[in-house]
C-alpha atoms as a PDB file:
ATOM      1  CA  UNK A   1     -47.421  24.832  76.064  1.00  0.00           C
ATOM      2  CA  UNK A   2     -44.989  21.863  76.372  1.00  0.00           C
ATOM      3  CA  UNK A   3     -42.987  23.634  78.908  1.00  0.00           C
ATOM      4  CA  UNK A   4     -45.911  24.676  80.894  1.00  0.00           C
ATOM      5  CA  UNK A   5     -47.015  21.198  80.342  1.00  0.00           C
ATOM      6  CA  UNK A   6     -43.590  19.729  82.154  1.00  0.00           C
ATOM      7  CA  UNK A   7     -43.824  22.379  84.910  1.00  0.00           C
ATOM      8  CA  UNK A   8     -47.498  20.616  85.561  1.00  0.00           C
ATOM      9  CA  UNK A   9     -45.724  17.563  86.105  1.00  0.00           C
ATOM     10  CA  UNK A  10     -43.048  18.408  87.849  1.00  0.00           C
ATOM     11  CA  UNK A  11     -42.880  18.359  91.724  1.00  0.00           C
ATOM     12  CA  UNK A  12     -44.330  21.531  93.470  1.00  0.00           C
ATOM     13  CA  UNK A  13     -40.113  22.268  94.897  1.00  0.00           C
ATOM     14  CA  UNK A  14     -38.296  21.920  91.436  1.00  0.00           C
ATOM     15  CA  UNK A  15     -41.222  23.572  89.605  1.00  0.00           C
ATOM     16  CA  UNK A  16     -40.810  26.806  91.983  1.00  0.00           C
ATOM     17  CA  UNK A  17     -36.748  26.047  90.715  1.00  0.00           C
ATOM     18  CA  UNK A  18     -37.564  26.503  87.751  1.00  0.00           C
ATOM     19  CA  UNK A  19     -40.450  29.356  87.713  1.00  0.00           C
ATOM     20  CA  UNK A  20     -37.343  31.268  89.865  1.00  0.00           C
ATOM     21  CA  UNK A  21     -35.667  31.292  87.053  1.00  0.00           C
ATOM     22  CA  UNK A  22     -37.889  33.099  85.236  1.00  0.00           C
ATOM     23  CA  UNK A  23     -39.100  35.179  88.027  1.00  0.00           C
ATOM     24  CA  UNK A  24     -36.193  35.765  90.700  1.00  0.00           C
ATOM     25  CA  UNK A  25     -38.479  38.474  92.046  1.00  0.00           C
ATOM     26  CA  UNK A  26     -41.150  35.913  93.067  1.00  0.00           C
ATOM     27  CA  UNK A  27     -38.162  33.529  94.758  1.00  0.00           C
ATOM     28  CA  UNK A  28     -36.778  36.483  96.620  1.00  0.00           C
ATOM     29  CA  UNK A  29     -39.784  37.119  98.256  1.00  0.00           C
ATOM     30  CA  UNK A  30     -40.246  33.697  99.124  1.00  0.00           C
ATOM     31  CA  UNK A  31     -36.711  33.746 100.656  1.00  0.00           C
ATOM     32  CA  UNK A  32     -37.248  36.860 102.690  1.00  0.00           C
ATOM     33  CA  UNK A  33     -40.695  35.278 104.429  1.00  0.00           C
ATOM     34  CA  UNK A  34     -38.196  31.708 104.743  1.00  0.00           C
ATOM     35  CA  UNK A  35     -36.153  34.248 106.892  1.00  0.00           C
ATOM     36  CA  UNK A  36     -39.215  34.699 109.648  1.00  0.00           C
ATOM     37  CA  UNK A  37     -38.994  38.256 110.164  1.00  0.00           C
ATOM     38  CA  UNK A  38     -41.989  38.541 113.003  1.00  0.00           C
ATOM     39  CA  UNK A  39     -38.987  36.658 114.945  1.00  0.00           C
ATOM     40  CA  UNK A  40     -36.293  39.136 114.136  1.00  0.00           C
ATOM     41  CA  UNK A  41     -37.703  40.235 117.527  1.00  0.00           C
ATOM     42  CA  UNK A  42     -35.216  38.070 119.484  1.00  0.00           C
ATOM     43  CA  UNK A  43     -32.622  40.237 118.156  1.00  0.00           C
ATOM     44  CA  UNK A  44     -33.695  42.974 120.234  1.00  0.00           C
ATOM     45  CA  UNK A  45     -31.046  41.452 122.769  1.00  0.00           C
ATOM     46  CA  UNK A  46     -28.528  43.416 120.927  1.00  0.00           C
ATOM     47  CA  UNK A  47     -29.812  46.344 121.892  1.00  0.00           C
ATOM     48  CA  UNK A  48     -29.724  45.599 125.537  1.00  0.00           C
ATOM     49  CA  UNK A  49     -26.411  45.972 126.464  1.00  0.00           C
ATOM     50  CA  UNK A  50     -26.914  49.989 125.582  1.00  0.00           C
ATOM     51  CA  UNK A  51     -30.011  50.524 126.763  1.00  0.00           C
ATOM     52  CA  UNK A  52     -28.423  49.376 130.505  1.00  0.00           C
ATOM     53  CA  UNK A  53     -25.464  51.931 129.730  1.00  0.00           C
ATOM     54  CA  UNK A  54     -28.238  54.999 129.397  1.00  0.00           C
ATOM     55  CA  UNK A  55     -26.591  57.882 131.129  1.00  0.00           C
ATOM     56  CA  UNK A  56     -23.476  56.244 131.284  1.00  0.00           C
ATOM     57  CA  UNK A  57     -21.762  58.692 128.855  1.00  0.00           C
ATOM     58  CA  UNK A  58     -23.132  62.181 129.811  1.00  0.00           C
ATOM     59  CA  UNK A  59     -19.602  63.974 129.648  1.00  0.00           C
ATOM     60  CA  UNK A  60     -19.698  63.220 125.949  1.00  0.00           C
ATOM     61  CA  UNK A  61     -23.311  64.377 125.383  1.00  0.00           C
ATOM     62  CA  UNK A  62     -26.027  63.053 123.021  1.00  0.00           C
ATOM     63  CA  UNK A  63     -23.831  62.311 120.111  1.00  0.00           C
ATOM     64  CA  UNK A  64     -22.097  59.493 122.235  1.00  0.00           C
ATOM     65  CA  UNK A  65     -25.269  57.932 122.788  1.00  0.00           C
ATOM     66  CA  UNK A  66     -26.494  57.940 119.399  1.00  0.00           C
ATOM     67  CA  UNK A  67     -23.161  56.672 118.072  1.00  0.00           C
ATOM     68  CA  UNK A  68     -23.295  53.980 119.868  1.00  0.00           C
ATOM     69  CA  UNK A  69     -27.044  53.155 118.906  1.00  0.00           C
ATOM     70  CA  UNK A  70     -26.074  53.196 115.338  1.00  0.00           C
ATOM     71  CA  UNK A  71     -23.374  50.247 116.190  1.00  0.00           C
ATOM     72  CA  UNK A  72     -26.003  48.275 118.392  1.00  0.00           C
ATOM     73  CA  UNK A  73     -28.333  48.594 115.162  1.00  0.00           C
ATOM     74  CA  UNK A  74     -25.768  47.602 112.843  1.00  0.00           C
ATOM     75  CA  UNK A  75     -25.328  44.789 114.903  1.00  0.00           C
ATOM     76  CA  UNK A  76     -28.866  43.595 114.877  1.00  0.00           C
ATOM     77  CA  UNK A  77     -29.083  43.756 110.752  1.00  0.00           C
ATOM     78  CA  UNK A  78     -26.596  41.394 110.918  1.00  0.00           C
ATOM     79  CA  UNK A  79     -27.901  38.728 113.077  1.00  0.00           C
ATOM     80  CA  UNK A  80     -31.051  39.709 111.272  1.00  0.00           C
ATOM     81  CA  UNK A  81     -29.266  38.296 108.261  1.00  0.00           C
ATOM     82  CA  UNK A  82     -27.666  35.482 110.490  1.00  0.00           C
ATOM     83  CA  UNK A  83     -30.575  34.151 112.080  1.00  0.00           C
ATOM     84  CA  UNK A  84     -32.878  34.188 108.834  1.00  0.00           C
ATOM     85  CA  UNK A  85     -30.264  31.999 107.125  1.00  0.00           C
ATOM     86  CA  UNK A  86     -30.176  29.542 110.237  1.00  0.00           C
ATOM     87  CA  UNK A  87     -33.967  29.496 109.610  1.00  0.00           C
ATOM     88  CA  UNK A  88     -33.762  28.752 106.088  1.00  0.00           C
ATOM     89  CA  UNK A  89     -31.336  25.904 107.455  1.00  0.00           C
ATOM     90  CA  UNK A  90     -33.831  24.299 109.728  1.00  0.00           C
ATOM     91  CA  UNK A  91     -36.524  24.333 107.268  1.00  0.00           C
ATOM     92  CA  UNK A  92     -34.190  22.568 104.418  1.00  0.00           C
ATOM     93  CA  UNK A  93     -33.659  19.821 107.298  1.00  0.00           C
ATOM     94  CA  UNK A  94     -37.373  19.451 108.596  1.00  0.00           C
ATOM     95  CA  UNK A  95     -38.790  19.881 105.069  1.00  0.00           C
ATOM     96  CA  UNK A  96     -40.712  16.712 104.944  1.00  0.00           C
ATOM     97  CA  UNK A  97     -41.913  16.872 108.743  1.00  0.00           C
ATOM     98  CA  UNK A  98     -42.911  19.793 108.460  1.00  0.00           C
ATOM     99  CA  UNK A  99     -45.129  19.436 105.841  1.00  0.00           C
ATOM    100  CA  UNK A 100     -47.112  16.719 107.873  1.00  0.00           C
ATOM    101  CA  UNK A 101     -47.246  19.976 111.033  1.00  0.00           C
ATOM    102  CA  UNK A 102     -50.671  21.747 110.914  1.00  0.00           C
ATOM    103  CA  UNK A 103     -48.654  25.258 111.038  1.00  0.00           C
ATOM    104  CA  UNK A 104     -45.087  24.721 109.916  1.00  0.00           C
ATOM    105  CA  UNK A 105     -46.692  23.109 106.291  1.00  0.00           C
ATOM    106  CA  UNK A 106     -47.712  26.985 105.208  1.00  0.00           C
ATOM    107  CA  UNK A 107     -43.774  27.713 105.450  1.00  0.00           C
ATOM    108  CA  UNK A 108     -42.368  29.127 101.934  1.00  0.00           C
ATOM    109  CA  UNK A 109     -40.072  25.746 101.967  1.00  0.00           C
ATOM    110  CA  UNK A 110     -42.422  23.164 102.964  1.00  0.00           C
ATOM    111  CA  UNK A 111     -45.587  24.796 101.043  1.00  0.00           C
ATOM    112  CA  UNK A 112     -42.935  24.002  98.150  1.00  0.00           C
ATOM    113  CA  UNK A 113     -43.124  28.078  97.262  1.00  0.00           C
ATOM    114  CA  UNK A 114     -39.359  28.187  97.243  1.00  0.00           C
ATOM    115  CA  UNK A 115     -36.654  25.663  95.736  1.00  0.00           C
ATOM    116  CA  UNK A 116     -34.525  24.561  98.609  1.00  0.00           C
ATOM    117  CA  UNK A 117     -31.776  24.792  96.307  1.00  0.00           C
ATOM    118  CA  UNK A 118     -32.446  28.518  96.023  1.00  0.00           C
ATOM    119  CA  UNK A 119     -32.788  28.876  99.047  1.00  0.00           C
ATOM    120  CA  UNK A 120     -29.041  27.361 100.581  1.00  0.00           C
ATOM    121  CA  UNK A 121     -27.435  29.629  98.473  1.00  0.00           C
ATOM    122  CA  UNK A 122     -29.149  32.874  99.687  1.00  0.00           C
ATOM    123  CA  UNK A 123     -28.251  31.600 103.067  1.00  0.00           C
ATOM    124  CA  UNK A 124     -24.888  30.955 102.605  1.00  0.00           C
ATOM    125  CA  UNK A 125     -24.310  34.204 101.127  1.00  0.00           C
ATOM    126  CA  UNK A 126     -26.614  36.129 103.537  1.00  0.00           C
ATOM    127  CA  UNK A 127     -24.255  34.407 106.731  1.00  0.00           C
ATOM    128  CA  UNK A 128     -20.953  35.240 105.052  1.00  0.00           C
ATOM    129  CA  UNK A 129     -21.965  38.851 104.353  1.00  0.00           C
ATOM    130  CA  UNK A 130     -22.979  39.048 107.944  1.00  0.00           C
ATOM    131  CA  UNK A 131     -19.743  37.077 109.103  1.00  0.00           C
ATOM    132  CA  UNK A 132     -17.651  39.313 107.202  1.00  0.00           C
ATOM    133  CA  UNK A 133     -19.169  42.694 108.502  1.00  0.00           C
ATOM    134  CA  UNK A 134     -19.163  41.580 112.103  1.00  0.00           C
ATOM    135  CA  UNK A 135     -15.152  41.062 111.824  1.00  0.00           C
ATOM    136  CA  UNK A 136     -14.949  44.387 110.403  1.00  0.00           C
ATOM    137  CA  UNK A 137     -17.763  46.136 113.122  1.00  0.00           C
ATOM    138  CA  UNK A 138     -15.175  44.405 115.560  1.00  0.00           C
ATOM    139  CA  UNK A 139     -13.185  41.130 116.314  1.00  0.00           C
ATOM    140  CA  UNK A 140     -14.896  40.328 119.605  1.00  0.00           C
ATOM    141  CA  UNK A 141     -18.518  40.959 117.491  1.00  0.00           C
ATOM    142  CA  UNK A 142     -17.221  38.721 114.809  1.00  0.00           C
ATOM    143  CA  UNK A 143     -16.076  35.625 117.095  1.00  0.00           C
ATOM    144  CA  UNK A 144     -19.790  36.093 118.968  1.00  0.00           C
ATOM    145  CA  UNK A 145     -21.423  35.978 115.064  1.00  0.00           C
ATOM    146  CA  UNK A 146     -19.271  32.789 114.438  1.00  0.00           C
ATOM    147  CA  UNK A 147     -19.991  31.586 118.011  1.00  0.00           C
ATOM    148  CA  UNK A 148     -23.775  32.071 117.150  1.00  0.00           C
ATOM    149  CA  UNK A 149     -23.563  30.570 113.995  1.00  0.00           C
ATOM    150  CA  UNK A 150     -22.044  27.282 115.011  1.00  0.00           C
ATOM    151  CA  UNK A 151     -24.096  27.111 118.148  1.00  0.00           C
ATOM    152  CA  UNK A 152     -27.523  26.954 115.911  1.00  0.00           C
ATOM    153  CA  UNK A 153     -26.169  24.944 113.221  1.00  0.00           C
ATOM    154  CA  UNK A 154     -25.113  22.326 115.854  1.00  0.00           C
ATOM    155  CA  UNK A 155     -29.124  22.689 117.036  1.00  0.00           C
ATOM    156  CA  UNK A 156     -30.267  22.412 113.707  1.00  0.00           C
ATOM    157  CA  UNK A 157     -27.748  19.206 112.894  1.00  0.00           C
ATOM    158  CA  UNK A 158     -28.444  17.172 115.770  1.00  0.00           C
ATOM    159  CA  UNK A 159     -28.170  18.922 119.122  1.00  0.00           C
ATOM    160  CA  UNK A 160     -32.597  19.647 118.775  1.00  0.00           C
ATOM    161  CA  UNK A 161     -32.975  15.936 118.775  1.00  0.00           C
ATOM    162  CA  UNK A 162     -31.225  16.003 122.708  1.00  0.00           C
ATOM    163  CA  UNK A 163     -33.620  16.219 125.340  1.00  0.00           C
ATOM    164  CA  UNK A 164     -32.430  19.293 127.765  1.00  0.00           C
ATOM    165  CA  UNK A 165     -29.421  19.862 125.442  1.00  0.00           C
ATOM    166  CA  UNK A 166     -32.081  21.550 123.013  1.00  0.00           C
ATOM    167  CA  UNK A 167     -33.670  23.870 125.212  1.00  0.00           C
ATOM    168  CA  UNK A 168     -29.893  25.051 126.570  1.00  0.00           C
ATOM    169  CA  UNK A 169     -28.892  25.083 122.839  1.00  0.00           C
ATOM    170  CA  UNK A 170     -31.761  27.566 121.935  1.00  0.00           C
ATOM    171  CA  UNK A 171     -30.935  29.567 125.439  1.00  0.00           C
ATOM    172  CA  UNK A 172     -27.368  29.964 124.877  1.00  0.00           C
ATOM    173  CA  UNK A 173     -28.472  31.177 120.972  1.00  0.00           C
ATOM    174  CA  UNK A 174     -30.266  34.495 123.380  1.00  0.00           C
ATOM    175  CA  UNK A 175     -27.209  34.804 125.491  1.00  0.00           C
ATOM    176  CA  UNK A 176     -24.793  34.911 122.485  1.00  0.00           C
ATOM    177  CA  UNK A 177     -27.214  37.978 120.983  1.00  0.00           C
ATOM    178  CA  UNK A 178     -27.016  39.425 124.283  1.00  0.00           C
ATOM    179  CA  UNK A 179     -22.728  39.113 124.647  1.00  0.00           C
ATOM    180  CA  UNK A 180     -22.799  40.272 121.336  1.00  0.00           C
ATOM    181  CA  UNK A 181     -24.771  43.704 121.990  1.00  0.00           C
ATOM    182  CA  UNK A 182     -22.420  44.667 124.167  1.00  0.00           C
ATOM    183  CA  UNK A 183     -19.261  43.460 122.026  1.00  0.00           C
ATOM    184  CA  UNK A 184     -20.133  45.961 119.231  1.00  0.00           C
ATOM    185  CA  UNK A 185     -20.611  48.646 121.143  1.00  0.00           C
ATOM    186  CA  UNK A 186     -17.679  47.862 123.565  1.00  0.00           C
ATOM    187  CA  UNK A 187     -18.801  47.719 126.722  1.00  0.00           C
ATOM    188  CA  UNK A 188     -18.789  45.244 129.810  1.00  0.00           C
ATOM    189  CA  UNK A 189     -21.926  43.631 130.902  1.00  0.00           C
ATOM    190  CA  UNK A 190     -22.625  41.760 134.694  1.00  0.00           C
ATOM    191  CA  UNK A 191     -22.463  38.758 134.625  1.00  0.00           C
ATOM    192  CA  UNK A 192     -25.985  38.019 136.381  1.00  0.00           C
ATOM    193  CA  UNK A 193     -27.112  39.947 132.817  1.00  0.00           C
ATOM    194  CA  UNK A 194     -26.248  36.838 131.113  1.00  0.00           C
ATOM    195  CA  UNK A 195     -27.426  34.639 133.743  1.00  0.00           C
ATOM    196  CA  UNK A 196     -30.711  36.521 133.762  1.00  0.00           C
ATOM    197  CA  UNK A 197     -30.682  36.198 129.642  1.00  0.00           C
ATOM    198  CA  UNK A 198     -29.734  32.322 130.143  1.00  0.00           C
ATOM    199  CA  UNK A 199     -32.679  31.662 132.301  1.00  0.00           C
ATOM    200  CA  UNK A 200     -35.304  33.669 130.856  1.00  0.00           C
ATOM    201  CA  UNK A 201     -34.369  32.501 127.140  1.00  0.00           C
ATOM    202  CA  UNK A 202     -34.584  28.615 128.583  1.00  0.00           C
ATOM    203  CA  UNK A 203     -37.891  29.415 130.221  1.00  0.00           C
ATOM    204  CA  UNK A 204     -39.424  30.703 126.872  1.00  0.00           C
ATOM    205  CA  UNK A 205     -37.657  27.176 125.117  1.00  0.00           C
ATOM    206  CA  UNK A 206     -39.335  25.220 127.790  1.00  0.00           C
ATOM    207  CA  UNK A 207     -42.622  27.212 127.359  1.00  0.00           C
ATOM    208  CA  UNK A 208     -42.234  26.197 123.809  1.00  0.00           C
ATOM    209  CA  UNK A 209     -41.847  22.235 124.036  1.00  0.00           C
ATOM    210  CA  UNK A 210     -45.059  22.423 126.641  1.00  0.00           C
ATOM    211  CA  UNK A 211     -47.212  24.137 123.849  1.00  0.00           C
ATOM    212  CA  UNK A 212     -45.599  21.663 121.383  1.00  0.00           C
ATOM    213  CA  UNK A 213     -46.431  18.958 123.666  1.00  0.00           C
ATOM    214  CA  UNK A 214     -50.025  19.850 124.249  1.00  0.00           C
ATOM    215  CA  UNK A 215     -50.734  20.746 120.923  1.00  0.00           C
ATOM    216  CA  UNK A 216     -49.325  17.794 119.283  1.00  0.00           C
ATOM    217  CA  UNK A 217     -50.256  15.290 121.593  1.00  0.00           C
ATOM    218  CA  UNK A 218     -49.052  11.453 120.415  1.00  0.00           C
ATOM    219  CA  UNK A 219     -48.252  12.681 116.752  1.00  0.00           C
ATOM    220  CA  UNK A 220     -45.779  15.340 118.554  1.00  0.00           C
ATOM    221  CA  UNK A 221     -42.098  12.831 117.816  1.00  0.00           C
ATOM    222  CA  UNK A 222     -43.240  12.629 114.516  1.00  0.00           C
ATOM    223  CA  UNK A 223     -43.081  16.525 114.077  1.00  0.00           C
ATOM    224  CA  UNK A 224     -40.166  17.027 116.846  1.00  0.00           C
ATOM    225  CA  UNK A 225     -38.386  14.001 117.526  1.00  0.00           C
ATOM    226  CA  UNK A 226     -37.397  14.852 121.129  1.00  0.00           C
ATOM    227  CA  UNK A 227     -40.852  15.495 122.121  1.00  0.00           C
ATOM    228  CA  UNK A 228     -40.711  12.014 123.070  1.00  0.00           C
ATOM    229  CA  UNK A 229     -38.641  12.434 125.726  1.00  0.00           C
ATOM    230  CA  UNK A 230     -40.845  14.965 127.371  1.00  0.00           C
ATOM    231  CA  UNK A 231     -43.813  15.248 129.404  1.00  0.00           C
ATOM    232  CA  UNK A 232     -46.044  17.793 130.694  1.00  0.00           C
ATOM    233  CA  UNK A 233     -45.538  17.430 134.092  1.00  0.00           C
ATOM    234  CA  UNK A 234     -41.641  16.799 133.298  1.00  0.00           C
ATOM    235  CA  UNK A 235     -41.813  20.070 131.675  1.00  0.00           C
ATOM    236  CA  UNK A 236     -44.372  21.957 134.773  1.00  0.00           C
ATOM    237  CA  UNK A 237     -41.149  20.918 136.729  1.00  0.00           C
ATOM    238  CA  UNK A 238     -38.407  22.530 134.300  1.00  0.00           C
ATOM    239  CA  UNK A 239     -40.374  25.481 134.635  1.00  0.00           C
ATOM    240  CA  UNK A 240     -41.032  25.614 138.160  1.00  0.00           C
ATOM    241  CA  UNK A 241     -37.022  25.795 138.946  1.00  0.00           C
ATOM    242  CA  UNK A 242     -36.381  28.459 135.775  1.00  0.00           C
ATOM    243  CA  UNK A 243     -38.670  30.728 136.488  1.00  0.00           C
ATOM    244  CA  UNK A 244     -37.940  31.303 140.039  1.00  0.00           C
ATOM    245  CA  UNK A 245     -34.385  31.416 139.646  1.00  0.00           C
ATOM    246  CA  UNK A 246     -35.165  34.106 136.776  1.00  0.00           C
ATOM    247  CA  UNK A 247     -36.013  36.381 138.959  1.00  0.00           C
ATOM    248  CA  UNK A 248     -33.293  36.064 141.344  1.00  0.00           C
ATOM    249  CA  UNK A 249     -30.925  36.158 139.307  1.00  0.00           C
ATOM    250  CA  UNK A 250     -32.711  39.654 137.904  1.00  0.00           C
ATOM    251  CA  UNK A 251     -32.880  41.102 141.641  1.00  0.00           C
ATOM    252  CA  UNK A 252     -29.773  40.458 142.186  1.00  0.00           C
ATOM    253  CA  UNK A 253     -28.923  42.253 138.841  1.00  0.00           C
ATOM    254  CA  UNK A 254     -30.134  45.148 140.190  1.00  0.00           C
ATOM    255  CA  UNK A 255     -28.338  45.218 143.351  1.00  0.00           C
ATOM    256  CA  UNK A 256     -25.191  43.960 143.160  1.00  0.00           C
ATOM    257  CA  UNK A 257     -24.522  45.049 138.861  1.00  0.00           C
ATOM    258  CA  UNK A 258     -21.423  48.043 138.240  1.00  0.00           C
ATOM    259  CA  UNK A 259     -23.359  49.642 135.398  1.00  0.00           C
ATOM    260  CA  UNK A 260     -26.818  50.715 137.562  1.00  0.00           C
ATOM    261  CA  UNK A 261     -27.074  53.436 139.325  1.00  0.00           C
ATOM    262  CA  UNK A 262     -25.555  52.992 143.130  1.00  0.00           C
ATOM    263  CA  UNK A 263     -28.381  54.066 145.051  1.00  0.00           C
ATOM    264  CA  UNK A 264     -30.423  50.429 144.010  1.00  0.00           C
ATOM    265  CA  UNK A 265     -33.389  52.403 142.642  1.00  0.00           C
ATOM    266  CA  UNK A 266     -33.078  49.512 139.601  1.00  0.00           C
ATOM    267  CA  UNK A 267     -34.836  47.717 142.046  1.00  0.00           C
ATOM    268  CA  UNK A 268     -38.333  49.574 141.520  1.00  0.00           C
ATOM    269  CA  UNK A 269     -38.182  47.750 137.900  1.00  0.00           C
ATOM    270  CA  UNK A 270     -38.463  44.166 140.213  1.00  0.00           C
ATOM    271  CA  UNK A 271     -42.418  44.263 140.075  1.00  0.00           C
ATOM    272  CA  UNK A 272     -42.928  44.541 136.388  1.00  0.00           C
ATOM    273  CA  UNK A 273     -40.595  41.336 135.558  1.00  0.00           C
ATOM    274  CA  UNK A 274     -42.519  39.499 138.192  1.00  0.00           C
ATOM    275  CA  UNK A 275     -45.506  40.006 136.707  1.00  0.00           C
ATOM    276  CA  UNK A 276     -43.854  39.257 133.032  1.00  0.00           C
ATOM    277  CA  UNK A 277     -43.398  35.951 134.308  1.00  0.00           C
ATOM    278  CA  UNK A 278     -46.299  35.721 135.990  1.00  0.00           C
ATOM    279  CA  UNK A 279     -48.587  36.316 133.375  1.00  0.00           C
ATOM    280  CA  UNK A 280     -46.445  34.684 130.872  1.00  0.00           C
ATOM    281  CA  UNK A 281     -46.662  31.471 133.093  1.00  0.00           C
ATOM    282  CA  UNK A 282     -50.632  31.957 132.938  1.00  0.00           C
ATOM    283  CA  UNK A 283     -50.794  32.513 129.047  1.00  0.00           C
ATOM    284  CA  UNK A 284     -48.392  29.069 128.963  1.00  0.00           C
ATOM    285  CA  UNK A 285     -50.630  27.333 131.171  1.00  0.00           C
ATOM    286  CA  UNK A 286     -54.202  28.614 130.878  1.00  0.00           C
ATOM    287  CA  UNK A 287     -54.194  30.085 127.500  1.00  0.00           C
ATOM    288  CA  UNK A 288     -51.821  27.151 125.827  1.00  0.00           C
ATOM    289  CA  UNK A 289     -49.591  29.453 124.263  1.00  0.00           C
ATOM    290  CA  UNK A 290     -46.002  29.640 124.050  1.00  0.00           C
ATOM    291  CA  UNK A 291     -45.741  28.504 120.642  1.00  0.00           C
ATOM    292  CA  UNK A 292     -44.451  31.466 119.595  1.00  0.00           C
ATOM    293  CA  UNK A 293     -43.317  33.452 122.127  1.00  0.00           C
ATOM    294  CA  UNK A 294     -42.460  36.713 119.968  1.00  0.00           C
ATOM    295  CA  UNK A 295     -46.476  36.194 119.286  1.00  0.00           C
ATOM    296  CA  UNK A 296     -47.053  36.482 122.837  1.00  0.00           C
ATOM    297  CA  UNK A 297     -44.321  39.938 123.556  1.00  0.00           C
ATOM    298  CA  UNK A 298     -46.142  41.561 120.743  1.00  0.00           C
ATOM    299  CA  UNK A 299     -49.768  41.188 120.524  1.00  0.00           C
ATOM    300  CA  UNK A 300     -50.785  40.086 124.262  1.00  0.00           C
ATOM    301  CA  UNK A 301     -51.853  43.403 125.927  1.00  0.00           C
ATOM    302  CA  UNK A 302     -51.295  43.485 129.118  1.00  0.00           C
ATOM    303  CA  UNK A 303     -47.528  41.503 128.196  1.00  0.00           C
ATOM    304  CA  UNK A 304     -46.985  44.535 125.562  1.00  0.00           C
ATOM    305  CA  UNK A 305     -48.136  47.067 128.710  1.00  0.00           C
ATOM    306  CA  UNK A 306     -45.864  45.499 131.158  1.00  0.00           C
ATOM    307  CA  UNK A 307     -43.163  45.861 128.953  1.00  0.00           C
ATOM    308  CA  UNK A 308     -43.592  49.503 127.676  1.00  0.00           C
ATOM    309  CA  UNK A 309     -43.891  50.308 131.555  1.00  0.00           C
ATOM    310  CA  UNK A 310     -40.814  48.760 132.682  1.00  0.00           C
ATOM    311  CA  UNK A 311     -39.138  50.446 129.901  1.00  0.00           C
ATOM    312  CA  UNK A 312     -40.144  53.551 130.864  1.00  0.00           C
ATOM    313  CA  UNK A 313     -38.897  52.925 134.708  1.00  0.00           C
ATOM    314  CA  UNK A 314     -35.686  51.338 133.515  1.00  0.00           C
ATOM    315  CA  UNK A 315     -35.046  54.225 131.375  1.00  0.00           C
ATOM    316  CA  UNK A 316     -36.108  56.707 133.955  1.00  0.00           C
ATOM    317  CA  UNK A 317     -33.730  55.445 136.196  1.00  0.00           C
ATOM    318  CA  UNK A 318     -30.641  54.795 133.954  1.00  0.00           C
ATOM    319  CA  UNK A 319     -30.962  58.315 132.851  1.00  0.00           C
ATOM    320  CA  UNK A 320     -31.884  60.584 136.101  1.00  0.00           C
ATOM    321  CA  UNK A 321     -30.455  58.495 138.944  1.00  0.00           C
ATOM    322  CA  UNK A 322     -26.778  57.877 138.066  1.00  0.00           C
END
């Protein structure tokens, strides 16, 4: 009774500390939701790299192909493992704002679920683990993990609290994944690939601040800091240059990249990412979402339809028409 007694009074944070103790079980659930696994999505980037070499490897049959599917997907375990310790980072340094956010306060960390204590050191270990295993994977894979790494931590330590800088911070975070897909499985990529990841990634970021924006209204710098430093309309303008030059730099992806099959027919996949950012300019603007864009790639229909057809297309045309 006196120890339950002493837990009663004890802050919600060192009270989980000390009920880990007894139940590790309980914390290492906690820490797995800290991790934000509905946006282990992102990492999908790793795979993209071999999806654009489909077909590229058809004198070494089937077993080539699936070899190097088992590296991409070793590769996105680990920045599975990277990025849910960078998240377990960010919510250690936002704890006490976001417990004043009307979403961000049901997080393990901030709902005071999991000991922040606890929680660094499953993050440090998770990142080493991955660090370690990237290096062996392969050396280029490993300096991209590291590269990643340092890129969010600087976000997380400062760099989010830069207007601009933070929404090319989070980009380059996508363009890393995607230079890292193609490290571990050893291939080159164009370079309009990464251009194309670079400007779609910063038009999701900016999507992002605009929902924060409008959803926040006046109380927004005292959940984001650099939400101060933005405006709606500053933002409509942001996204009026990205999402243009998204899909020129995509077009001329498909015309001008080494890797696609010569007769342009990559070009018949144009339509789909124009509506993509069509309709995920509507769902930003009409629908204030954006929020969480992995929310919006996985549960809005027609956004989930668009994207099941173009893969179909792509892969259609990476595999028949090289």
């Amino acid at each position: 009774m006196a120890g339950e007694r002493r837990l009663e009074g004890t802050p919600p944070t060192e009270a989980n500390s000390a009920l880990g103790i007894a139940f590790p079980l309980g914390q290492l659930r906690q820490l797995v939701a800290a991790m934000r696994p509905r946006q282990w999505a992102k990492n999908l980037l790793l795979y993209l790299a071999f999806f654009f070499t489909l077909g590229q490897h058809t004198s070494d049959g089937f077993v080539n192909e699936l070899s190097l599917f088992g590296e991409a997907t070793l590769g996105f375990l680990l920045f599975c493992l990277l990025s849910g310790a960078t998240y377990i980072v960010n919510d250690v340094l936002d704890l006490e704002a976001d417990r004043l956010h009307p979403t961000k306060q049901h997080r393990p960390l901030a709902a005071g679920r999991l000991s922040p204590t606890f929680a660094l050191i499953g993050a440090a270990i998770m990142a080493s683990v991955a660090v370690a295993f990237a290096f062996v994977l392969d050396a280029g894979f490993g300096v991209a993990s590291v590269g990643y790494l340092a890129v969010i931590l600087a976000y997380n330590l400062g760099l989010k609290n830069m207007v601009i800088l933070d929404v090319m911070a989070v980009a380059s975070g996508f363009v890393l994944r995607a230079a890292a897909g193609a490290l571990v499985i050893g291939v080159p990529i164009s370079p309009w690939l990464y251009v194309m990841t670079s400007l779609g990634a910063l038009l999701i970021s900016l999507g992002k601040r605009r929902h924060e924006l409008a959803t926040l209204g006046a109380t927004g710098s005292s959940h984001r800091r650099v939400l101060e430093d933005y405006s709606t309309a500053f933002l409509d303008q942001l996204v009026a240059i990205v999402a243009p030059a998204t899909l020129v730099a995509y077009t001329l992806y498909t015309f001008t990249a080494e890797n696609l099959p010569a007769d342009n027919t990559m070009m018949l996949t144009i339509p789909f990412v124009l509506y993509g950012i069509f309709r995920y300019l509507f769902l930003i603007h009409r629908r204030n979402l954006g929020g969480s864009p992995e929310e919006i790639f996985l549960t809005d229909r027609p956004m989930l339809i668009n994207i099941l057809l173009w893969l179909a297309t792509a892969s259609g045309i990476l595999l028949y028409a090289r």
